[in-house]
Protein backbone atom coordinates (compact mmCIF):
# COMPACT_ATOMS: atom_id res chain seq x y z
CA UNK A 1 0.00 0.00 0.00
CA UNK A 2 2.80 2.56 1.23
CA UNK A 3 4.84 1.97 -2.57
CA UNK A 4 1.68 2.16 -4.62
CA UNK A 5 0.17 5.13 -3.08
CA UNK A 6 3.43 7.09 -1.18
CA UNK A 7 1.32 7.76 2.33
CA UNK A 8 3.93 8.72 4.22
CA UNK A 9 5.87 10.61 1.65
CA UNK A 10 2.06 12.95 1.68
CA UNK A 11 1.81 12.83 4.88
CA UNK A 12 -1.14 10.54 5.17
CA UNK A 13 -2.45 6.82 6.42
CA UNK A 14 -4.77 4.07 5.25
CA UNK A 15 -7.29 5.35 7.43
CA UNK A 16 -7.78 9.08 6.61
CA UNK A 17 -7.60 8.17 3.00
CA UNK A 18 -10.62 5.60 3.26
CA UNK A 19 -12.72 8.23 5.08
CA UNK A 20 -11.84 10.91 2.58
CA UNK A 21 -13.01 8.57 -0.17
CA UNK A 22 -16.42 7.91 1.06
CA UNK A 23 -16.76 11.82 1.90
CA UNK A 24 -16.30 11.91 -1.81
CA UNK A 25 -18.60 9.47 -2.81
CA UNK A 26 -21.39 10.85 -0.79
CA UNK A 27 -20.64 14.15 -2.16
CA UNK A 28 -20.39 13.28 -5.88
CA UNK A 29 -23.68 10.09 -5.31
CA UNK A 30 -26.20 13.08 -6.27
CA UNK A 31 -25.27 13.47 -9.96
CA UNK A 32 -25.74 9.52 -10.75
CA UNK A 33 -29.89 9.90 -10.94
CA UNK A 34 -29.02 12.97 -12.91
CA UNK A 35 -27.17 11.97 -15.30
CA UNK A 36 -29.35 9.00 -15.79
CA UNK A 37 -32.00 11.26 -16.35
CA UNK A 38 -30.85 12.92 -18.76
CA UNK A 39 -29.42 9.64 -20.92
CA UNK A 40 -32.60 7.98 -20.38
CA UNK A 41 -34.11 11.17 -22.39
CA UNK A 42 -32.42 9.42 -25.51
CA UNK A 43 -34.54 6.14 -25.11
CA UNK A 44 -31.97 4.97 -23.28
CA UNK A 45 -32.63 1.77 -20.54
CA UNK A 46 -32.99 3.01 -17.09
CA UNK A 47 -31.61 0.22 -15.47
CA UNK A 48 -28.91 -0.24 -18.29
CA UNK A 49 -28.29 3.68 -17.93
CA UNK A 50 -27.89 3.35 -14.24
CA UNK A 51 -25.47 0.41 -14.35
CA UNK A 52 -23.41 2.07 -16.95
CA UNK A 53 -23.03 5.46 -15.23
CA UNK A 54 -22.46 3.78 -11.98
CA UNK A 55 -19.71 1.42 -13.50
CA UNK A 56 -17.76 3.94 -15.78
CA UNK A 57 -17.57 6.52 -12.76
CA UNK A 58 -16.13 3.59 -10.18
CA UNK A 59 -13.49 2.31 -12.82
CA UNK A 60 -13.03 5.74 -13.91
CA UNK A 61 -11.95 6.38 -10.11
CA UNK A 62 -9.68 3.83 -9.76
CA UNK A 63 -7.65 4.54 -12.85
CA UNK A 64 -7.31 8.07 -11.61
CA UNK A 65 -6.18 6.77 -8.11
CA UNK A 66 -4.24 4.03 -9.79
CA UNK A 67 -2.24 5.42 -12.43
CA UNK A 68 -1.92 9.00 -11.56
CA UNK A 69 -2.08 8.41 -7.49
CA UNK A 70 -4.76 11.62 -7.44
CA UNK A 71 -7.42 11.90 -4.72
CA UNK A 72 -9.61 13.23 -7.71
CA UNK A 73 -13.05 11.23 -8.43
CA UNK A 74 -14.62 11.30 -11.35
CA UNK A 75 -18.33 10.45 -12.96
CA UNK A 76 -19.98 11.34 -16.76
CA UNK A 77 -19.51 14.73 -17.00
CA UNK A 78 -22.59 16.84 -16.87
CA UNK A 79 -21.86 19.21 -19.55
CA UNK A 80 -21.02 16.71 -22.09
CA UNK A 81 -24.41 14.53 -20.78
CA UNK A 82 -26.47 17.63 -21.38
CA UNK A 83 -24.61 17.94 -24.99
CA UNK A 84 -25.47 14.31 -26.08
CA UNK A 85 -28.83 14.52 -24.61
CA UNK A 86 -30.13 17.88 -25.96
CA UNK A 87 -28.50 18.46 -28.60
CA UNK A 88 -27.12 15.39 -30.03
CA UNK A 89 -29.74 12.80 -29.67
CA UNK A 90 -32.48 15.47 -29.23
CA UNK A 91 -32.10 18.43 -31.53
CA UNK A 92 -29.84 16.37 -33.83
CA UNK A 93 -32.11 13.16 -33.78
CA UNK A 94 -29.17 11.13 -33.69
CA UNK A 95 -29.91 7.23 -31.69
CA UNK A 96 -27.91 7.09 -28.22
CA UNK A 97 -25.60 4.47 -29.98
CA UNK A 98 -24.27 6.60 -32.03
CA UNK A 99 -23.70 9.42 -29.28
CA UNK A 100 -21.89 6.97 -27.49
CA UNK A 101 -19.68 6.22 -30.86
CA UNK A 102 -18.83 9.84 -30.88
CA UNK A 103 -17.84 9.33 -27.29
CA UNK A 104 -15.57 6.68 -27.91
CA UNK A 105 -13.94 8.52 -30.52
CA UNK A 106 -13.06 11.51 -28.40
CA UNK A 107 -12.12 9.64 -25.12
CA UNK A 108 -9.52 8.37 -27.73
CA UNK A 109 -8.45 11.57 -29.12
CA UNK A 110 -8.30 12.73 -25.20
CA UNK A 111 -5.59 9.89 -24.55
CA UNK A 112 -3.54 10.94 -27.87
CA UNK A 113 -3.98 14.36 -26.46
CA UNK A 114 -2.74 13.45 -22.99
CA UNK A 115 0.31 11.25 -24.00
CA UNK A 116 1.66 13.79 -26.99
CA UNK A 117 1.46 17.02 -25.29
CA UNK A 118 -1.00 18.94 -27.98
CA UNK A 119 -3.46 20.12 -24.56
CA UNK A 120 -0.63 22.93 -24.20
CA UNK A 121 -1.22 23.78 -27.69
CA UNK A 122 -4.48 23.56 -27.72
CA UNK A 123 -4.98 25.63 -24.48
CA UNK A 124 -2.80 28.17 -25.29
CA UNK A 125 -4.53 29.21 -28.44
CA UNK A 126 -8.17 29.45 -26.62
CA UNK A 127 -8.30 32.46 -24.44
CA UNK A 128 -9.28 32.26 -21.05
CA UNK A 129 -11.92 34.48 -21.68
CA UNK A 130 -13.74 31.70 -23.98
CA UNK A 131 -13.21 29.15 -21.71
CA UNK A 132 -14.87 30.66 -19.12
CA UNK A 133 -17.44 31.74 -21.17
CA UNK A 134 -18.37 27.92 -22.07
CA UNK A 135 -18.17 27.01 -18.38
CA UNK A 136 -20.76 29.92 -17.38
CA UNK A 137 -22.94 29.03 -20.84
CA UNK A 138 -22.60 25.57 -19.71
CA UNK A 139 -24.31 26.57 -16.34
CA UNK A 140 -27.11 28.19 -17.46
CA UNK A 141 -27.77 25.78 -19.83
CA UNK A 142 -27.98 23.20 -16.93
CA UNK A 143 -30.01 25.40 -14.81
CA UNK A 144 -32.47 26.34 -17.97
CA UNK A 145 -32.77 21.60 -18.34
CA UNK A 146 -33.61 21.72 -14.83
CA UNK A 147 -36.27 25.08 -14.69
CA UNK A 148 -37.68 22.64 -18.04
CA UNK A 149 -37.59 19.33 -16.44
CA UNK A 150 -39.22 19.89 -13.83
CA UNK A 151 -42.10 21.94 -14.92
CA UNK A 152 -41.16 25.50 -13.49
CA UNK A 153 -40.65 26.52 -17.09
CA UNK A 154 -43.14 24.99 -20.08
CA UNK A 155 -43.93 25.23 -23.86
CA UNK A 156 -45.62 28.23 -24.78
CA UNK A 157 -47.02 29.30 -28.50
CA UNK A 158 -47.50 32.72 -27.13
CA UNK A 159 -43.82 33.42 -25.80
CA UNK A 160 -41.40 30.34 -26.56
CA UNK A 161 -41.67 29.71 -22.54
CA UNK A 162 -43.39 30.59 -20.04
CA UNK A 163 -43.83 30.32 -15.98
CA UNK A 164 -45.12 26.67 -15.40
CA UNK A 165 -48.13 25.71 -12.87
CA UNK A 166 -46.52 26.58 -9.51
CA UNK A 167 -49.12 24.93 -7.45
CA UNK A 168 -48.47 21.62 -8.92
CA UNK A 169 -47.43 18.80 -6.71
CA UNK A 170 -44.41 18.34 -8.93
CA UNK A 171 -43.26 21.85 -9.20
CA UNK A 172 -43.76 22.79 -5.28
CA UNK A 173 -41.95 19.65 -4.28
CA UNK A 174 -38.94 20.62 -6.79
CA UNK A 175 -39.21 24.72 -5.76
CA UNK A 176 -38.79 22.88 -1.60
CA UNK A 177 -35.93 21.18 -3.05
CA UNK A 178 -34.62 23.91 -4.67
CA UNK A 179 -35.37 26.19 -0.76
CA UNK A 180 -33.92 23.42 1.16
CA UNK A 181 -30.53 23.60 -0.96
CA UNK A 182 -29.71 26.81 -1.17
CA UNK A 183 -30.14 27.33 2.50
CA UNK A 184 -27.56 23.96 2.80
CA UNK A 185 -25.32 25.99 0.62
CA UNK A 186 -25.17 28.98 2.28
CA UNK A 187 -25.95 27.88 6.01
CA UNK A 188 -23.95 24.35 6.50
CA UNK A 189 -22.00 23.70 3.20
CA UNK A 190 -21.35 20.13 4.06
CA UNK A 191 -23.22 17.96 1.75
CA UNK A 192 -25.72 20.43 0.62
CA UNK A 193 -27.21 18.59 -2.86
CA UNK A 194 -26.89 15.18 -0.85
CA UNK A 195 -28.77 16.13 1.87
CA UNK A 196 -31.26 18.22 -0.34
CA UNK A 197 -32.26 15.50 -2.20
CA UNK A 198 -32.75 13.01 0.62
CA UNK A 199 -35.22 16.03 2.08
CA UNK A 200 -36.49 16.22 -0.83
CA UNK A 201 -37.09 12.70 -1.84
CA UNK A 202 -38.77 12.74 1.85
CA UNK A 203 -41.25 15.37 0.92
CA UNK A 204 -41.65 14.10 -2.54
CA UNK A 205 -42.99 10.32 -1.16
CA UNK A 206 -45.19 12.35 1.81
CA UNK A 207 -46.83 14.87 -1.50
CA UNK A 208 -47.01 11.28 -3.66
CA UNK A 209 -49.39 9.57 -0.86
CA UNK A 210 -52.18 12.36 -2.33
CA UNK A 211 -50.96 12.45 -5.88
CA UNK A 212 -50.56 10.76 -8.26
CA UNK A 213 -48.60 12.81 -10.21
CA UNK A 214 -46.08 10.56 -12.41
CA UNK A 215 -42.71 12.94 -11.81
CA UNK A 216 -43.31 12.07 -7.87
CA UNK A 217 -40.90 9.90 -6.50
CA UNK A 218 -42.77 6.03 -5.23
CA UNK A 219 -41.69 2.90 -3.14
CA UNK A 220 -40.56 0.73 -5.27
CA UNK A 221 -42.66 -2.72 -5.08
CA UNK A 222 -39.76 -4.47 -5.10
CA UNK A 223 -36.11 -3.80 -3.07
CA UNK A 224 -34.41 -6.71 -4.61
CA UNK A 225 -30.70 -5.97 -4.63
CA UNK A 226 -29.62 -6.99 -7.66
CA UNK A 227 -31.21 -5.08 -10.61
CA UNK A 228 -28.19 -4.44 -12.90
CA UNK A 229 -28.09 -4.68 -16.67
CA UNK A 230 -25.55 -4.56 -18.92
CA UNK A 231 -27.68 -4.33 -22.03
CA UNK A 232 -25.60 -0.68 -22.84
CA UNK A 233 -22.08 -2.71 -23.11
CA UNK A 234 -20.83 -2.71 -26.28
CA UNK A 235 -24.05 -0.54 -27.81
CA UNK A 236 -21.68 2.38 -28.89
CA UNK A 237 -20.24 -0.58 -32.10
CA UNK A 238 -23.71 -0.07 -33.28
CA UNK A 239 -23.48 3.43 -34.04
CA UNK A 240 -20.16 3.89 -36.11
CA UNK A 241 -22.48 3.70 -39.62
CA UNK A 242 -25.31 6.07 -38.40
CA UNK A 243 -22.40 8.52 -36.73
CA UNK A 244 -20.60 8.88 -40.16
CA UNK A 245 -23.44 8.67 -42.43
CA UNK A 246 -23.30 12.61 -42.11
CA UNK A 247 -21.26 15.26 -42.52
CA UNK A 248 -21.89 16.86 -38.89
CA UNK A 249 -19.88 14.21 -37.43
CA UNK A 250 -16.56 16.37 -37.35
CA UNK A 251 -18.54 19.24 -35.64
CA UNK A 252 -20.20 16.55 -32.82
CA UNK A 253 -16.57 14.77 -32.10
CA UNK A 254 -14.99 18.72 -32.07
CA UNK A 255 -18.26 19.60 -29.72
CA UNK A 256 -17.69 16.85 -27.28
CA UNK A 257 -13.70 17.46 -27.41
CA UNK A 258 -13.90 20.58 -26.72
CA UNK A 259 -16.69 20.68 -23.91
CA UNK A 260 -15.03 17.53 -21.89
CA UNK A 261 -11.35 18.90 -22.74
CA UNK A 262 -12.40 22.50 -20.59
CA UNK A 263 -14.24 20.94 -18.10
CA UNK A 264 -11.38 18.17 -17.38
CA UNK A 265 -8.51 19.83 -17.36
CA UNK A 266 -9.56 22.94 -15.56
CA UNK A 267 -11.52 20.97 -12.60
CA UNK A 268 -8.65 18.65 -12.57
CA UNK A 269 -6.23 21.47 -12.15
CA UNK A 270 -8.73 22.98 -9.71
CA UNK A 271 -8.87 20.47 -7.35
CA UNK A 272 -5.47 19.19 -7.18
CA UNK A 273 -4.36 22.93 -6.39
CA UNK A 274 -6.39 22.39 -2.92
CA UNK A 275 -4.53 19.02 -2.50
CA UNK A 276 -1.31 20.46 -2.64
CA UNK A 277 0.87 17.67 -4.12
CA UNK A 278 3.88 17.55 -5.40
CA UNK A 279 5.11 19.90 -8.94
CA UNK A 280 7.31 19.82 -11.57
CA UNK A 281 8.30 22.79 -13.65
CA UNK A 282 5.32 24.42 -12.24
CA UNK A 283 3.24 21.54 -13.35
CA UNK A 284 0.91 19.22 -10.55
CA UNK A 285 3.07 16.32 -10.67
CA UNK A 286 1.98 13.14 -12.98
CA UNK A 287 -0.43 15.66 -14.23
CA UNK A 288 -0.59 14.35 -17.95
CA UNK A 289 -1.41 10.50 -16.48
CA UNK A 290 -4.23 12.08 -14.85
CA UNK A 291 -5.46 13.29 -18.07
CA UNK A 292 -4.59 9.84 -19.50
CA UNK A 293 -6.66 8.29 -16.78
CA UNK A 294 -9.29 10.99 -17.58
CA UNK A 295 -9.68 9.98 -21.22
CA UNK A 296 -9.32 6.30 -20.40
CA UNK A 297 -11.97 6.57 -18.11
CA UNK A 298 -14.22 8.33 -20.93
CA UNK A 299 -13.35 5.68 -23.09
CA UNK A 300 -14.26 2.39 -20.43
CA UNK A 301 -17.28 4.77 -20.08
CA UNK A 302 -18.29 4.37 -24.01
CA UNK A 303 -17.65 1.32 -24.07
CA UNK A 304 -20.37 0.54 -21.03
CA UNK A 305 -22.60 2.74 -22.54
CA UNK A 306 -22.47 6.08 -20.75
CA UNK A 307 -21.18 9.57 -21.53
CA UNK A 308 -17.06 11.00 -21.05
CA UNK A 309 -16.05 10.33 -17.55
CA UNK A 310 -14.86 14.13 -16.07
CA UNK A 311 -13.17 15.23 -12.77
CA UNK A 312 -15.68 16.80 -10.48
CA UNK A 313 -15.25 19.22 -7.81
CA UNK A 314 -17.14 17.45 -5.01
CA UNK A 315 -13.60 16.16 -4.93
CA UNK A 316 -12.75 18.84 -2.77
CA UNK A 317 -14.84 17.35 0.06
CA UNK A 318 -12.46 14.64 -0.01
CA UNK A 319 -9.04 16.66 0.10
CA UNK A 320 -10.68 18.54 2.53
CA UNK A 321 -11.12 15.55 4.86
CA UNK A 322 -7.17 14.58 4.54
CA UNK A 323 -7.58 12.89 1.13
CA UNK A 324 -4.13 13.27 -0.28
CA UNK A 325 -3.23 10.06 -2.72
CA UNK A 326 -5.23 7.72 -5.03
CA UNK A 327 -6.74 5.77 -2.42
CA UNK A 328 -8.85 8.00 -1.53
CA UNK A 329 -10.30 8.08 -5.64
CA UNK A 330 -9.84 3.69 -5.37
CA UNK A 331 -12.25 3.95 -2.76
CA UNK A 332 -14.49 6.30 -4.11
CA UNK A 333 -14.31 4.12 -7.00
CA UNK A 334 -14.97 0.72 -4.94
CA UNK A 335 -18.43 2.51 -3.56
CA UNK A 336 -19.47 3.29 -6.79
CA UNK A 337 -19.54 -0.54 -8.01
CA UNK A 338 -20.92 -1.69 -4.66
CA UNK A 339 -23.85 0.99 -5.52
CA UNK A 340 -24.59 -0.99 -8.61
CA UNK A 341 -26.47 -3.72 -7.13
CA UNK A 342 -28.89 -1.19 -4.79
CA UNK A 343 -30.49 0.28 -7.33
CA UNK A 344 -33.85 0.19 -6.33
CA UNK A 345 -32.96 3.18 -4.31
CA UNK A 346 -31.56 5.59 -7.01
CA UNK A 347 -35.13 4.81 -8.62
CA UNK A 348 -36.37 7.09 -5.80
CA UNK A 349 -34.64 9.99 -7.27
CA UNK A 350 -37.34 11.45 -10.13
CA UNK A 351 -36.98 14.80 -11.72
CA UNK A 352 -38.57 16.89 -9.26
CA UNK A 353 -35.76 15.79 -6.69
CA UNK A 354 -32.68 16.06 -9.63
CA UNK A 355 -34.03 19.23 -10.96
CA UNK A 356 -33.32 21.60 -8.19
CA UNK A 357 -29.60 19.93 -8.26
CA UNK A 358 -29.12 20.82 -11.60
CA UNK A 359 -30.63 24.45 -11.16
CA UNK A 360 -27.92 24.79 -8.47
CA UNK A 361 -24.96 23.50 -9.82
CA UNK A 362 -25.94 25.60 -13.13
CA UNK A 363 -25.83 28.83 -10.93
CA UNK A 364 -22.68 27.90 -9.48
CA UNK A 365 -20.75 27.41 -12.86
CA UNK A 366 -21.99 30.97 -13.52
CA UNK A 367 -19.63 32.51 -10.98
CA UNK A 368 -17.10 31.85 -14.21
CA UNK A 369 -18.41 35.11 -15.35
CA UNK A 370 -16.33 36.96 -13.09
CA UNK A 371 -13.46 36.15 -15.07
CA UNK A 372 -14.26 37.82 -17.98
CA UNK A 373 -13.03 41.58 -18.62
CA UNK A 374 -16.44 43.24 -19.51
CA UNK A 375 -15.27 46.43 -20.46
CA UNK A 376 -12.91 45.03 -23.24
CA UNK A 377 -15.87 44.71 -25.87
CA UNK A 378 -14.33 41.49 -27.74
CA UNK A 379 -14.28 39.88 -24.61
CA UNK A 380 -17.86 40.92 -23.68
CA UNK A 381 -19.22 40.06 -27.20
CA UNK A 382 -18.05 36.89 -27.95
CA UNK A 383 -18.45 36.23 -24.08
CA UNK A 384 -22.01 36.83 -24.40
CA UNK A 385 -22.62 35.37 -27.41
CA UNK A 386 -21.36 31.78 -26.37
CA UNK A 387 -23.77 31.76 -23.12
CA UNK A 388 -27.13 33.31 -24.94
CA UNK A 389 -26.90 30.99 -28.46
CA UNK A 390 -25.99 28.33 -26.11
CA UNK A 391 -28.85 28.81 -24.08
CA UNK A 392 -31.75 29.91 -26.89
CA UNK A 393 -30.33 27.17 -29.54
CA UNK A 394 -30.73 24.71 -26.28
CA UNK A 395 -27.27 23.25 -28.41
CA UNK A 396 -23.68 23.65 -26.20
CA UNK A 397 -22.40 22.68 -29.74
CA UNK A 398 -23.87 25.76 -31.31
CA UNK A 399 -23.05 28.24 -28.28
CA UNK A 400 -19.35 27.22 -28.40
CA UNK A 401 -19.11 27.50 -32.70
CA UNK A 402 -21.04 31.03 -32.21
CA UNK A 403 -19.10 32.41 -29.81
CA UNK A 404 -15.54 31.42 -31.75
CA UNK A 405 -17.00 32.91 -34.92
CA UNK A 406 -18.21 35.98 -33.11
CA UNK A 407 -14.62 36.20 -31.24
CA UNK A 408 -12.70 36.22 -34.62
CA UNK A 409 -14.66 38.86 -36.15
CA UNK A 410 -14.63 41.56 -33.35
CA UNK A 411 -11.07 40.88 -33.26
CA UNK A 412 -10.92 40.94 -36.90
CA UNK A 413 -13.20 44.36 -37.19
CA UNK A 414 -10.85 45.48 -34.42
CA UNK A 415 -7.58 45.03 -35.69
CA UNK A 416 -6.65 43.16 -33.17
CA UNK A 417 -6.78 39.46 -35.19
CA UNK A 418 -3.30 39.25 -34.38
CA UNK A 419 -4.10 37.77 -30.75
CA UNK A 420 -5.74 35.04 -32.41
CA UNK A 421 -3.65 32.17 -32.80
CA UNK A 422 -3.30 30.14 -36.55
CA UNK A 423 -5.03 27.17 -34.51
CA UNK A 424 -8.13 29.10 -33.38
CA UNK A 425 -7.94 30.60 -36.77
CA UNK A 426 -8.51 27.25 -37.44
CA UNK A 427 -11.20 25.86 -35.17
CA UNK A 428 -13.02 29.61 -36.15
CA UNK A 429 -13.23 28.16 -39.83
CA UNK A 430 -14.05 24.61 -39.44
CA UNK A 431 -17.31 25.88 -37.52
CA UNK A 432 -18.41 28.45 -40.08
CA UNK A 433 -17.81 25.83 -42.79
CA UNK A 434 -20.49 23.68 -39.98
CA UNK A 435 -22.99 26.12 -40.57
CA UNK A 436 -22.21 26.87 -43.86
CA UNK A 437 -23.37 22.84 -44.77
CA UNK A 438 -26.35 22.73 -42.30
């Protein structure tokens, strides 16, 4: 144990490294019924879904803590799950198969990424500006799925959307959810989505006993253990013919790249700057295997049939509790798989509790706005333009190529296209030529 994971050399034991793993699982358990909300919005199997999600995010964990020894868990990323859903199997009308092709595909280009060294490039010739701009968009995109899903917002022919029926059961137990978790937030900050769904779940089976509203959570008849299914492994093979029957398939890989490359690599260096381990040349130490674990992860992910695998913040819970080396992620990893087989209880977890999660986390990705330099108006514009067109196309895809396009011309109009590298130059053209063929 000491020469895999270096305890004493971080100052840490067996012990504290267990208990900082489950802090981490309990933190990150809230996004599994999420996710698998959103993935079963493709047609996809909800017991499959949940088996898949639960099995890529505990393998996905234990590479991390394996080959890069971080204290870093990681599940589907919800950006990129919000991408495939909305846009790519929604919008799009592409089958979940073939989403999870594209997947595949870019959890491989990930690993080349990782192992060559082209992230530097790649990083360096995005400005920050942009990238924060795609992490905000991202979070109002998420909060605008939740507002939808769980009937706050609706359909209207009148005004696109409009305010929902407040006084449903579904919508007052989400709006209690929403209450209970911002108070969490604000008040305790340990746990807050965990503990705001369990209240809410609570409240949600009390309001279901005089409704019968279908987006209620219910008992389940039937708390057998064992429920798994591994009907999703393998689907993404399926795919590879309906995937390249088109000629948006270079903008969907690119989409997906780009989304899971920010919201990896930033979290990741995010989180291991609390854990303060080890550098080199300025650089976290092992940082490029934790990338490579990262994009492996994404791809074992495919491959079981969910979305990329991403580093989440809830991983700070963990370093925060004395998590300092990839035991802490093993174990995180280890609770995930043992979750599999008690999935009768994530079936408790309906829209009306995820929603309010999602609404949350969206408004906390929006704190990215700070970052940007309003009063330099290329900033501002192509800022803006990435979080609105992602938001009113309902596409992350289309945000992101608007915002580029935007950002080359008002640097263009400006004279100052100098600052734009030949390889966003690049990236600028390959999404006009996108909307030039749709």
């Amino acid at each position: 144990m000491e020469h895999l994971f270096r305890l004493k050399e971080r100052n840490t034991n067996v012990r504290t490294e267990i208990a900082a793993g489950a802090t981490t699982y309990f933190a990150m358990i809230y996004v599994v019924s999420i996710i698998v909300t959103m993935m079963m919005d493709t047609g996809m199997p909800e017991e499959a879904a949940y088996t898949s999600v639960l099995f890529a995010s505990g393998l996905g964990c234990m590479i991390m803590g394996l080959l890069a020894n971080y204290p870093v868990g990681l599940a589907p990323s919800l950006g990129v799950t919000a991408l495939f859903s909305s846009t790519l199997c929604g919008r799009m009308g592409y089958s979940w198969q073939a989403g999870l092709c594209a997947v595949f595909l870019v959890g491989i280009i990930m690993l080349l990424i990782a192992v060559t060294g082209i992230r530097t490039a790649i990083l360096r010739s995005i400005p920050a500006h942009l990238k924060n701009a795609i992490s905000a968009g991202i979070g109002f995109f998420l909060t605008f799925v939740g507002l939808k899903n769980c009937g706050i917002i609706v359909n209207s022919e009148q005004n696109y959307v409009a305010l929902g029926k407040i006084f449903s059961a579904e919508v007052l137990v989400s709006l209690f959810g929403i209450i209970i978790m911002l108070a969490l937030i604000i008040k305790w900050k340990k746990f807050p989505m965990i503990f705001g769904m369990l209240g809410t779940t609570v409240i949600g089976l009390i309001v279901g006993f005089f409704s019968d509203n279908p987006g209620l959570p219910r008992i389940p008849e039937s708390f057998s253990l064992l429920q798994a299914s591994g009907a999703n492994f393998g689907a993404f093979v399926s795919g590879f013919g309906e995937l390249f029957s088109s000629p948006n398939v270079i903008i969907i890989i690119l989409s997906i790249l780009f989304v899971d490359f920010f919201d990896t690599t930033g979290t990741l260096i995010a989180v291991i700057s609390r854990a303060k381990l080890p550098t080199v040349n300025g650089e976290p130490e092992n940082i490029n295997r934790a990338l490579s674990a990262d994009a492996l992860g994404s791809i074992v992910g495919a491959v079981a049939g969910t979305t990329s695998v991403s580093s989440y913040m809830e991983s700070e819970t963990g370093i925060e509790s004395g998590g300092r080396t990839g035991l802490t992620a093993v174990t995180t990893g280890v609770l995930f798989l043992i979750s599999i087989f008690l999935y009768p209880i994530f079936s408790l977890l309906t829209v009306c509790v995820t929603s309010p999660v999602l609404i949350l986390v969206g408004s906390l990705m929006v704190r990215q706005f700070a970052k940007i330099d309003w009063r330099d108006y290329v900033e501002a514009v192509s800022s803006f333009t990435t979080v609105i067109m992602m938001t009113l196309t309902y596409s992350i895809a289309d945000g992101i190529a608007f915002g580029f396009i935007v950002y080359g011309l008002a640097s263009l109009f400006s004279n100052r296209y100098k600052e734009v590298s030949p390889l966003m130059w690049i990236m600028i053209g390959m999404f006009t030529i996108y909307f030039i063929l749709i």
